[in-house]
N, C-alpha and C. Protein backbone atom coordinates (compact mmCIF):
# COMPACT_ATOMS: atom_id res chain seq x y z
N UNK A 1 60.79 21.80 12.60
CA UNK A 1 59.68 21.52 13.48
C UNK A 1 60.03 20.30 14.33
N UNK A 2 60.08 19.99 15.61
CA UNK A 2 60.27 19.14 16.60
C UNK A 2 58.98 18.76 16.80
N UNK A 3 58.37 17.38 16.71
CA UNK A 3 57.41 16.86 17.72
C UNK A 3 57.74 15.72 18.30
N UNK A 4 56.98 15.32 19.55
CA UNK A 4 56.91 14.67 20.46
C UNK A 4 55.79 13.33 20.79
N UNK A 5 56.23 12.24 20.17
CA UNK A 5 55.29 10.86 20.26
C UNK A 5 55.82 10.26 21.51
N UNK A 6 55.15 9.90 22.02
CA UNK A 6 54.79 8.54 22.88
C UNK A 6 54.30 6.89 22.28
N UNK A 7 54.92 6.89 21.59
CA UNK A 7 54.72 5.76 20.91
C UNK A 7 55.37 4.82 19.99
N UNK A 8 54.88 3.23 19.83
CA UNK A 8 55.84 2.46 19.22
C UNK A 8 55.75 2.19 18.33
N UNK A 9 54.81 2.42 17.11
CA UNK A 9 54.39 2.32 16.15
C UNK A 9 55.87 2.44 14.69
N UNK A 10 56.46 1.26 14.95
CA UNK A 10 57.31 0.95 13.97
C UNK A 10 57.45 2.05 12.76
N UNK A 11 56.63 1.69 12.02
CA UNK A 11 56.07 2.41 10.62
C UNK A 11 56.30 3.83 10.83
N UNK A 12 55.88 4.22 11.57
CA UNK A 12 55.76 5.93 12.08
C UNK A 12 57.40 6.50 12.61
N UNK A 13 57.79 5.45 13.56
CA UNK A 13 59.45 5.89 13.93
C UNK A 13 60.05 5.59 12.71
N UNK A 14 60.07 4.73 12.11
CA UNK A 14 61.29 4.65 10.50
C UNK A 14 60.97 5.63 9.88
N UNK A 15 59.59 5.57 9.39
CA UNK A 15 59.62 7.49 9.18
C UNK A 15 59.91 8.91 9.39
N UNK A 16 60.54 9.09 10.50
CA UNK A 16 61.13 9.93 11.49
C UNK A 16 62.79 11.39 10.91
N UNK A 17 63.14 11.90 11.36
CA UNK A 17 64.43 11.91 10.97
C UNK A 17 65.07 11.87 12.06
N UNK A 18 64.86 12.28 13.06
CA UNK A 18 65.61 11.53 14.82
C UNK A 18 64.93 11.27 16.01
N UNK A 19 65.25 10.38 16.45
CA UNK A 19 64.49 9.83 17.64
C UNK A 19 65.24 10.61 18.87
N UNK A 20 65.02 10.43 20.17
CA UNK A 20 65.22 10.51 21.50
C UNK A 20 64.41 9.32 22.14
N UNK A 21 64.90 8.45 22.48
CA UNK A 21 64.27 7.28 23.33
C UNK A 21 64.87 7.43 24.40
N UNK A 22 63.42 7.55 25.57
CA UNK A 22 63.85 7.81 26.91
C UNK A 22 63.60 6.55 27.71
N UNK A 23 64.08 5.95 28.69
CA UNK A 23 63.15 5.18 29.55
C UNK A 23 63.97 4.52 30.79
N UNK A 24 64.25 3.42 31.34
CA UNK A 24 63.98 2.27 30.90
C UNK A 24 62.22 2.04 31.38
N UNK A 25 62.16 2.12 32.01
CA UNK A 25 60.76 2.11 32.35
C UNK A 25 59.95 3.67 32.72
N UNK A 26 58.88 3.82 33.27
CA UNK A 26 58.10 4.89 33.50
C UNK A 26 57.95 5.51 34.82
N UNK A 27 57.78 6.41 35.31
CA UNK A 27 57.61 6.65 36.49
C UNK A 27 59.31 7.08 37.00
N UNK A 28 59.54 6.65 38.41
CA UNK A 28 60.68 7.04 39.00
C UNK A 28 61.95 5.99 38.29
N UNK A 29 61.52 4.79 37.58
CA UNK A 29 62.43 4.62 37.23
C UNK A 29 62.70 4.65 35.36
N UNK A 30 62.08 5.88 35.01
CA UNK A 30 61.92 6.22 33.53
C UNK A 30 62.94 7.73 33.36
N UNK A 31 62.66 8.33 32.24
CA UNK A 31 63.01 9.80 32.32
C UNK A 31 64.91 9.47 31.95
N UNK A 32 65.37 8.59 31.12
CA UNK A 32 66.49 8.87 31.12
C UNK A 32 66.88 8.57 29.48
N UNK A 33 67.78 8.94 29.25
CA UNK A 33 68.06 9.06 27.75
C UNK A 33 69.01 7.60 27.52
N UNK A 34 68.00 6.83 26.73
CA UNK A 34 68.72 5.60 26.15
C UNK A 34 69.64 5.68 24.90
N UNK A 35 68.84 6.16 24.45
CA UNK A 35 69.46 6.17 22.60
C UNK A 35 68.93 7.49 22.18
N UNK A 36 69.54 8.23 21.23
CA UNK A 36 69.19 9.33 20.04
C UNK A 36 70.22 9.07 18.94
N UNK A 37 69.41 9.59 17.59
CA UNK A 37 69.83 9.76 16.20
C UNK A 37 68.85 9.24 15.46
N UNK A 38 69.00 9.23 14.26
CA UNK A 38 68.32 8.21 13.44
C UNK A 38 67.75 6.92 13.35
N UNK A 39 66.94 6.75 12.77
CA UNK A 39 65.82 5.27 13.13
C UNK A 39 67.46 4.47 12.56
N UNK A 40 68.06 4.43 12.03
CA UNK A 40 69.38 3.21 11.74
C UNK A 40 69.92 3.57 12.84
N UNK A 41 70.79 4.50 13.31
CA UNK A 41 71.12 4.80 15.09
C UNK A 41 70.64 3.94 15.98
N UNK A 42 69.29 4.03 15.87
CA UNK A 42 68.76 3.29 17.08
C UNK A 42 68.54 2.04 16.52
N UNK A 43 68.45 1.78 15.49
CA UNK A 43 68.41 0.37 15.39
C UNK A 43 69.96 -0.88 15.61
N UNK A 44 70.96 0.00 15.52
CA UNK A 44 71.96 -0.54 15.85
C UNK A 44 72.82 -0.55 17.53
N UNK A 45 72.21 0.45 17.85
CA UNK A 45 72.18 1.10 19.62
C UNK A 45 71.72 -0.46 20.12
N UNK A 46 73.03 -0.82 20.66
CA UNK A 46 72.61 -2.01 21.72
C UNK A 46 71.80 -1.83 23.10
N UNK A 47 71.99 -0.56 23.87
CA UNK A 47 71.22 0.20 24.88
C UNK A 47 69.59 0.28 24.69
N UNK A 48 69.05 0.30 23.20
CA UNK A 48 68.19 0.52 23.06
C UNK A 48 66.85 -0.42 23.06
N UNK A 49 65.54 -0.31 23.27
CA UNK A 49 65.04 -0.89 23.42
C UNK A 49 63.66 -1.01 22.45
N UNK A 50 63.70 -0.10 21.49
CA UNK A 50 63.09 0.03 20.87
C UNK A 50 63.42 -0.90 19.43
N UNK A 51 64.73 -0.41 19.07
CA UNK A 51 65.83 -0.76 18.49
C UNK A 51 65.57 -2.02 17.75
N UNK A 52 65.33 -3.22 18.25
CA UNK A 52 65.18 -4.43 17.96
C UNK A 52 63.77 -4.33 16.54
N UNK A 53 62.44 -3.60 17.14
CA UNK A 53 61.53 -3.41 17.06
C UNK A 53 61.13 -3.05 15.29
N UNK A 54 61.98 -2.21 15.17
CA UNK A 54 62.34 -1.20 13.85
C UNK A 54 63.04 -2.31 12.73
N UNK A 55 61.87 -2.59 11.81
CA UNK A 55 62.83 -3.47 10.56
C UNK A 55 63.15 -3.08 9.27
């Protein structure tokens, strides 16, 4: 099953089994693929911006 959050809710992404983090921002300058894999993936993904976020 694939679903799709919009959201940063720490607790909820470590819970996860893979992310896709898109961004850098929204609009025309959003829509691009920063980081994917696992909440440890992205927590080590220097690109990422979420990344930091996740403890």
């Amino acid at each position: 099953m694939i679903s799709y959050f919009n959201l940063l809710d720490p607790e909820i992404l470590l819970n996860t089994d893979y992310l896709i983090e898109l961004g850098p921002e929204g609009g025309p300058k959003g829509g691009k693929v920063i980081a994917v894999g696992t909440p440890k993936d992205i927590k080590r993904n220097k690109e990422s911006i979420t990344g930091p976020y996740l403890i």
